[in-house]
Structure formats: structure tokens, C-alpha cells
C-alpha atoms as a PDB file:
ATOM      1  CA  UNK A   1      45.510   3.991 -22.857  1.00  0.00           C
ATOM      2  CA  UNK A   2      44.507   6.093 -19.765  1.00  0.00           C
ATOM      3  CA  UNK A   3      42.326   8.414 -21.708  1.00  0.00           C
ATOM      4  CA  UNK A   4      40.519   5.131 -23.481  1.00  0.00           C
ATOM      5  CA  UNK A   5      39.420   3.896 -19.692  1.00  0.00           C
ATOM      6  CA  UNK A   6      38.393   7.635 -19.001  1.00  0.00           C
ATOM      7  CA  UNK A   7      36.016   7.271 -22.165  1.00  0.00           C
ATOM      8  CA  UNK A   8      34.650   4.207 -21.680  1.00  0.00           C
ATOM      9  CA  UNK A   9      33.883   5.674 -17.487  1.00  0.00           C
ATOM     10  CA  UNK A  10      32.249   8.658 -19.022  1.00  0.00           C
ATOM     11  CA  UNK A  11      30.144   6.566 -21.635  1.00  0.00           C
ATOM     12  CA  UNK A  12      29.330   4.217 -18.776  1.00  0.00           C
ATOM     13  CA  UNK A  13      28.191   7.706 -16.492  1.00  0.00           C
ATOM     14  CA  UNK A  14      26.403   8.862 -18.952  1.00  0.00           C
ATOM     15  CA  UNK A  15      24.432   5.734 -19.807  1.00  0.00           C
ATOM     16  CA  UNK A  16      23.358   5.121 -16.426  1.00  0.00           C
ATOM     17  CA  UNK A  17      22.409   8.937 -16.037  1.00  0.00           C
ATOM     18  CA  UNK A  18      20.245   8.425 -19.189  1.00  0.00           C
ATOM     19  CA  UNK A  19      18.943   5.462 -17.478  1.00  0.00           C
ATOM     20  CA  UNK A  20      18.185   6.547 -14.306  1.00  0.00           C
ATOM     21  CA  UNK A  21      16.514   9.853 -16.002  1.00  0.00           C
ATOM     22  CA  UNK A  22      14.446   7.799 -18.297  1.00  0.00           C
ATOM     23  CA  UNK A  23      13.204   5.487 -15.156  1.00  0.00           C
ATOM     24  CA  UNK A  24      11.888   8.779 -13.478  1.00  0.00           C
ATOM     25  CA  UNK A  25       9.925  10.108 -16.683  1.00  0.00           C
ATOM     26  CA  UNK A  26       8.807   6.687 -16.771  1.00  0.00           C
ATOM     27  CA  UNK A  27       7.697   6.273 -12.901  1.00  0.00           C
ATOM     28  CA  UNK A  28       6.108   9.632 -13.229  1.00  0.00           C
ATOM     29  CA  UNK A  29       4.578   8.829 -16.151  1.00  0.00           C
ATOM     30  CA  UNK A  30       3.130   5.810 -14.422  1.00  0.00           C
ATOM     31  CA  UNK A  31       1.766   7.916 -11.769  1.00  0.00           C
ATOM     32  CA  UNK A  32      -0.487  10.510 -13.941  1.00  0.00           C
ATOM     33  CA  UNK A  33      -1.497   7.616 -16.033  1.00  0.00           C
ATOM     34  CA  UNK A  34      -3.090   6.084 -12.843  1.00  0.00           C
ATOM     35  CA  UNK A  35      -4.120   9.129 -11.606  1.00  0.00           C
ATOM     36  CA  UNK A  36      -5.927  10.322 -14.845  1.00  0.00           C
ATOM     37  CA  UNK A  37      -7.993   7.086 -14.029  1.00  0.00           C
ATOM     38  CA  UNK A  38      -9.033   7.988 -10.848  1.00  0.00           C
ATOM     39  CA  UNK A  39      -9.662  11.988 -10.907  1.00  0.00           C
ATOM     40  CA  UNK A  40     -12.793  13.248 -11.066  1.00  0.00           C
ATOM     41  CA  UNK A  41     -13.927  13.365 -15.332  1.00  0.00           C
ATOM     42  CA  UNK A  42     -17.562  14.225 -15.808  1.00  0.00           C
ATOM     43  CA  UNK A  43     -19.003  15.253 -11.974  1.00  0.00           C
ATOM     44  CA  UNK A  44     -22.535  16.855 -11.260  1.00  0.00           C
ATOM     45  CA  UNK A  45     -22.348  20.497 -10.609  1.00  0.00           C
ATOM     46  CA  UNK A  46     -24.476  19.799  -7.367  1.00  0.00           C
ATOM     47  CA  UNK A  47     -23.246  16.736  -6.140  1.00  0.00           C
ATOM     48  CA  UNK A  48     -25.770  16.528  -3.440  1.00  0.00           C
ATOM     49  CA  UNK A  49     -28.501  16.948  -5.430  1.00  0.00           C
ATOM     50  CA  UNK A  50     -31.847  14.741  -5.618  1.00  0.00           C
ATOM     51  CA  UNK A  51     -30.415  11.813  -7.918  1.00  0.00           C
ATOM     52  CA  UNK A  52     -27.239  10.427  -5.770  1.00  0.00           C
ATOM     53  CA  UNK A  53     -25.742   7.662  -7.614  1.00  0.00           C
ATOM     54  CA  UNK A  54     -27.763   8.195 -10.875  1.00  0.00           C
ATOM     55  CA  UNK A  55     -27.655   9.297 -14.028  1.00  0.00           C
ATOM     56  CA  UNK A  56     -25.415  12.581 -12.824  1.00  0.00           C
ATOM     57  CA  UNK A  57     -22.470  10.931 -11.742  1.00  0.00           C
ATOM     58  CA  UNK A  58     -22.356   8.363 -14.792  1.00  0.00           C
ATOM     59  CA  UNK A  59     -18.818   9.228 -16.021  1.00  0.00           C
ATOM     60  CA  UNK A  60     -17.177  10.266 -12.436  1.00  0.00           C
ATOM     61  CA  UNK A  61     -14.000   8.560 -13.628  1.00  0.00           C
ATOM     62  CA  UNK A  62     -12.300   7.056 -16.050  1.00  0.00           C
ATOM     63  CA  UNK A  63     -11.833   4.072 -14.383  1.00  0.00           C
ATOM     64  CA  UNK A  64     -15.488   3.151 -13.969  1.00  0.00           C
ATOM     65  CA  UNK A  65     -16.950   5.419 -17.418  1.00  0.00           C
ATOM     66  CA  UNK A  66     -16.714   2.576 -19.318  1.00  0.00           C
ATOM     67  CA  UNK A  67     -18.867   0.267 -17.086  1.00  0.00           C
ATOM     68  CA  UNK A  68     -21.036   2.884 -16.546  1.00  0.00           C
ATOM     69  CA  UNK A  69     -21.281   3.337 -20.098  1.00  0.00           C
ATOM     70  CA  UNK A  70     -21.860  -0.166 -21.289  1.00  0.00           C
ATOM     71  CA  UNK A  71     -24.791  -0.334 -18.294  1.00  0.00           C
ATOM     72  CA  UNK A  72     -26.446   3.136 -19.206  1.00  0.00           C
ATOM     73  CA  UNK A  73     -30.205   2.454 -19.725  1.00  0.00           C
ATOM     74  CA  UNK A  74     -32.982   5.023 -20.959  1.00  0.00           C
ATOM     75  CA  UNK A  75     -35.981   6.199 -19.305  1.00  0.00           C
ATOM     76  CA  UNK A  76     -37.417   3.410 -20.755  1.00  0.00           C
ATOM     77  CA  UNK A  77     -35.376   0.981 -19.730  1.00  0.00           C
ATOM     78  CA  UNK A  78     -33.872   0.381 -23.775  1.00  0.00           C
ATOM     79  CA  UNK A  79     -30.308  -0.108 -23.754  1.00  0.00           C
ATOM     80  CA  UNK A  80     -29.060   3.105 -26.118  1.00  0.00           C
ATOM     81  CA  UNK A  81     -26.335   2.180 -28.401  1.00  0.00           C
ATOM     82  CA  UNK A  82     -24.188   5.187 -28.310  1.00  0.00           C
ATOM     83  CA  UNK A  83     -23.650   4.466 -24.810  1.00  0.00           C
ATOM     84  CA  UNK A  84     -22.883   1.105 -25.721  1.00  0.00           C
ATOM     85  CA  UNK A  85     -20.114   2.220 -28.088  1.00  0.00           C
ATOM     86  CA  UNK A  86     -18.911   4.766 -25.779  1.00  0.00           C
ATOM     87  CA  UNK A  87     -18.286   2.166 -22.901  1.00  0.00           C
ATOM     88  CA  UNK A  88     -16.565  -0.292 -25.286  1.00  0.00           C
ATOM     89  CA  UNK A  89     -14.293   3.132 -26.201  1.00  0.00           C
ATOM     90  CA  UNK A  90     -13.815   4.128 -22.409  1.00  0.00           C
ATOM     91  CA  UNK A  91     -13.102   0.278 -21.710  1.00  0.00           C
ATOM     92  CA  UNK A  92     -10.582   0.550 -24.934  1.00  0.00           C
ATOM     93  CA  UNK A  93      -8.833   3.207 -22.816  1.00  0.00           C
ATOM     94  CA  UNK A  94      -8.666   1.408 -20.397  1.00  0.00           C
ATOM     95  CA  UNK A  95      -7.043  -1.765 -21.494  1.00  0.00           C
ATOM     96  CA  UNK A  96      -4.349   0.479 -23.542  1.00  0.00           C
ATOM     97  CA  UNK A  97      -3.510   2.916 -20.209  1.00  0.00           C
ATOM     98  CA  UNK A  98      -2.807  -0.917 -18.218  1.00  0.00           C
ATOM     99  CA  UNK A  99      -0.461  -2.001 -21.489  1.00  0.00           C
ATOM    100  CA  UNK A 100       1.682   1.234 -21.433  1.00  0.00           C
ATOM    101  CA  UNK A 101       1.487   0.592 -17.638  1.00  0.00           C
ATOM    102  CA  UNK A 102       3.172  -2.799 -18.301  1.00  0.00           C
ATOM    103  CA  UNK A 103       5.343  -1.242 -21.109  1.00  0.00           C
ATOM    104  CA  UNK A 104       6.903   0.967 -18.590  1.00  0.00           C
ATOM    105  CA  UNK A 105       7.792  -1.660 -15.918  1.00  0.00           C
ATOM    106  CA  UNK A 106       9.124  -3.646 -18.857  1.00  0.00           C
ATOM    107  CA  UNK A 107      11.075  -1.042 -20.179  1.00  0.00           C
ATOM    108  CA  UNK A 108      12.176  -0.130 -15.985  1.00  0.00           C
ATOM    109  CA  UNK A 109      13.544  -3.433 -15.625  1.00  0.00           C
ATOM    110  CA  UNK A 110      15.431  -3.290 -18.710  1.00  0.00           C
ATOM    111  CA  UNK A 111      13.705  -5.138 -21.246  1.00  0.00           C
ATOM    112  CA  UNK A 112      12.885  -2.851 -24.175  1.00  0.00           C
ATOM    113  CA  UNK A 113      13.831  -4.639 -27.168  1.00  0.00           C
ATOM    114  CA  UNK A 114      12.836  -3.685 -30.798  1.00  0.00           C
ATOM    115  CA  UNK A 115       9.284  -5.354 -30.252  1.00  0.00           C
ATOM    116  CA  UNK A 116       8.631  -3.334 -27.016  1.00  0.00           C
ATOM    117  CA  UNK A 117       9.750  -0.168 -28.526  1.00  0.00           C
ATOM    118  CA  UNK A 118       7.547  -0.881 -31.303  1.00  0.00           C
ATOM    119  CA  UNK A 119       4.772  -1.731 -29.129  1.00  0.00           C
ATOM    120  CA  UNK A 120       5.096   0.959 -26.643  1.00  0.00           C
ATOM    121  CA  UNK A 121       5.072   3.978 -30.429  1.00  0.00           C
ATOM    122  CA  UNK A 122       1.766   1.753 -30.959  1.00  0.00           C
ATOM    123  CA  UNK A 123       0.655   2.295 -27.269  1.00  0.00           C
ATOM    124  CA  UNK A 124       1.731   5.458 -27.550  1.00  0.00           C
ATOM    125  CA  UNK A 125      -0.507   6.557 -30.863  1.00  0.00           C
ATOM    126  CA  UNK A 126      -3.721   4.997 -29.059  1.00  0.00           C
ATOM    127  CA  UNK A 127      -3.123   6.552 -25.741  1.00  0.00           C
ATOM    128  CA  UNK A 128      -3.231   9.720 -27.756  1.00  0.00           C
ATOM    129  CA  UNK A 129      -6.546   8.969 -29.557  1.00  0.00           C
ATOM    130  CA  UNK A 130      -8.098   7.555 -26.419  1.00  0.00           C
ATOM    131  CA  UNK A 131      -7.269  10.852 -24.589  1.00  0.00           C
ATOM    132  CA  UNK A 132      -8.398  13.656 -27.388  1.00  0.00           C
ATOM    133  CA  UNK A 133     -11.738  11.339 -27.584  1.00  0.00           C
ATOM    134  CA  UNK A 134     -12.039  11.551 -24.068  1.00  0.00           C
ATOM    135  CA  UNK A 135     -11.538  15.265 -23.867  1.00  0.00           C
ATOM    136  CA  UNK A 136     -13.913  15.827 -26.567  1.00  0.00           C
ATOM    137  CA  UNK A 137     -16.389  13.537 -25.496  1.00  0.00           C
ATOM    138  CA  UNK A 138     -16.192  15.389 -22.333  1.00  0.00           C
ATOM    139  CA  UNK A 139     -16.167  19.313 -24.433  1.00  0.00           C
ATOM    140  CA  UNK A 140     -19.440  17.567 -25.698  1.00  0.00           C
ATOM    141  CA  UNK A 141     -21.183  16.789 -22.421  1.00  0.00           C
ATOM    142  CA  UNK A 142     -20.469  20.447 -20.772  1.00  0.00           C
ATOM    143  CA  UNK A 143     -22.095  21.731 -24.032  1.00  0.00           C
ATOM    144  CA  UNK A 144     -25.588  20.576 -22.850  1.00  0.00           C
ATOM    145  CA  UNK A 145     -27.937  21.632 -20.566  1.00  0.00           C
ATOM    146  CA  UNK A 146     -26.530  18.562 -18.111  1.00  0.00           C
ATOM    147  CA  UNK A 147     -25.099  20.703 -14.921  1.00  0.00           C
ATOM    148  CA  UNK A 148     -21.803  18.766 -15.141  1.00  0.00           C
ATOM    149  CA  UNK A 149     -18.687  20.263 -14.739  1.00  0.00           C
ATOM    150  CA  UNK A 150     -15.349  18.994 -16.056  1.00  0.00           C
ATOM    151  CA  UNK A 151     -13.000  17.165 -14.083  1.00  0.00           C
ATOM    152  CA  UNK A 152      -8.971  17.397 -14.438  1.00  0.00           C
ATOM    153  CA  UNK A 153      -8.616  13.557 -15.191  1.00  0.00           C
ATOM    154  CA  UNK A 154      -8.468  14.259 -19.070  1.00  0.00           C
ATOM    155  CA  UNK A 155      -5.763  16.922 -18.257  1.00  0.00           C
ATOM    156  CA  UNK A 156      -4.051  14.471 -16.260  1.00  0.00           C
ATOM    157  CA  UNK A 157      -4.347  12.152 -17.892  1.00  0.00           C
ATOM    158  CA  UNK A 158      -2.700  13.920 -20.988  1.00  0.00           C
ATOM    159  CA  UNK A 159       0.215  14.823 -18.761  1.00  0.00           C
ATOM    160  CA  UNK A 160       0.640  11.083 -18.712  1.00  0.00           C
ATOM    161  CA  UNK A 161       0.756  10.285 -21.929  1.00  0.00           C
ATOM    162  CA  UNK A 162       3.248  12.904 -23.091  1.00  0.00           C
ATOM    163  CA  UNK A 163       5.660  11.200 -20.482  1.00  0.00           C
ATOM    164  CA  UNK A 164       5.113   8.402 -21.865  1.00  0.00           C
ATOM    165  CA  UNK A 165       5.908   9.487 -25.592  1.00  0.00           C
ATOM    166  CA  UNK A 166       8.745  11.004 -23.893  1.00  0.00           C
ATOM    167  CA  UNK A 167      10.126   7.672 -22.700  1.00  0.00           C
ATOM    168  CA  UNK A 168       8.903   6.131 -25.504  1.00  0.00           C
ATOM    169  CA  UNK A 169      11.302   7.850 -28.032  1.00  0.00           C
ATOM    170  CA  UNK A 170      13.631   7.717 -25.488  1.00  0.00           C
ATOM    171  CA  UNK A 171      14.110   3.892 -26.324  1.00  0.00           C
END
């Protein structure tokens, strides 16, 4: 009898230990997620160069890389349509970096059910697309003559999504 309620205390102990250790992967998660949004992606080599505001700093975060994208006009003043699919991409990462964001508070407050673990392995496959397309979009722009140089949000960025796919198969 005694060594049942000394069973049941250490599955309780170690329950809440998994919870509380998933909840920290999860906050930290959070935090490189948002920060991969706002570090520095694609920045001018010479940021006090002649064109402040231009063309240079077009994809200075993630955050804003979509909108810049989508608003990206030529010399001539034509829109150019692989900027056009690029921001709906960037704005794509977007939107899925704010659902794992509301994943992980669901799961923190304890409501990870089948259909938000099967959600957040969904999240968790785009996240990873979103990112590698991002870090090779961004391999592709230091590869011209644009004096850019590469920022660490993609790095970060990636940080935060393994944490994620580390809570996620945690559920």
C-alpha cells in the first residue's frame, strides 16, 4: 500500500518536472521565434550610405520583408512579380511564426489536445520550409553584387524552430 502512494508521488514529480521542462523549451522557444523577427536579415554593408531608407535596407527584418516585398517597385516604377511572390512568402512566415506563437501559449496553459498536437507537427513542417527559404533566399542575395551582408535573424530564427519541434514532439 505504502509503496503504491510512493509511485503514484513519483509519477506525479515526474509529470510536473516534464511539465515545467517542456514550458521552458516552449517560453524559450517563444523568445527566438520573436527575436528571429526582429534581428537584422538582409542589412546594407554601409548603412550610412547615399540611399537611407531605399532600396538597401528592403529586407532589414523579417518582420517588415514581407511588406517591403509586396511594395518593391522597379526603376520604372512596374511592380516586379518576384517581389510580389516573395512578400506573399515572407508574409506566409509570418502568419505561421504568430500560429506556433499561439500554439505554444496553448500548449503552456495546458491545452494540447490531439488537434493542437496535430496542428502544432503542421506548424512545425512550415516553420521549417519558411526558414530554409528564408536562408536561401538570403544565400541568394549575398551572391550578387548588392553590398548586403547577412543578418543572424535566419540563424535565430532556426534556433526557434528546433525548440519548437522539440516541444512539439514533446506533446
Amino acid at each position: 500500500m505504502d509503496t503504491d502512494r510512493t509511485q503514484r508521488a513519483l509519477v506525479q514529480r515526474i509529470e510536473r518536472l516534464e511539465r515545467l521542462f517542456v514550458g521552458a523549451v516552449g517560453a524559450l522557444a517563444a523568445l527566438l521565434l520573436v527575436a528571429g523577427l526582429l534581428a537584422p536579415y538582409i542589412v546594407p554593408t554601409d548603412p550610412d550610405a547615399e540611399d537611407p531608407g531605399g532600396d538597401d535596407d528592403l529586407m532589414a527584418t523579417l518582420l517588415v520583408a514581407g511588406f517591403r516585398a509586396l511594395g518593391y517597385r522597379s526603376s520604372d516604377g512596374d511592380v516586379v512579380a518576384f517581389s510580389v511572390l516573395a512578400g506573399i512568402g515572407f508574409l506566409g512566415l509570418l502568419v505561421v511564426v504568430l500560429v506556433a506563437l499561439g500554439l505554444l501559449w496553448s500548449m503552456a496553459s495546458g491545452g494540447a489536445g490531439a488537434g493542437t498536437a496535430r496542428a502544432a507537427r503542421v506548424v512545425a513542417w512550415l516553420l521549417g520550409v519558411g526558414t530554409g527559404v528564408a536562408g536561401l533566399f538570403e544565400l541568394v542575395a549575398l551572391g550578387d553584387d548588392n553590398d548586403v551582408d547577412a543578418g543572424p535573424a535566419v540563424l535565430v530564427l532556426a534556433a526557434g524552430v528546433a525548440l519548437f519541434v522539440v516541444v512539439v514532439t514533446a506533446l
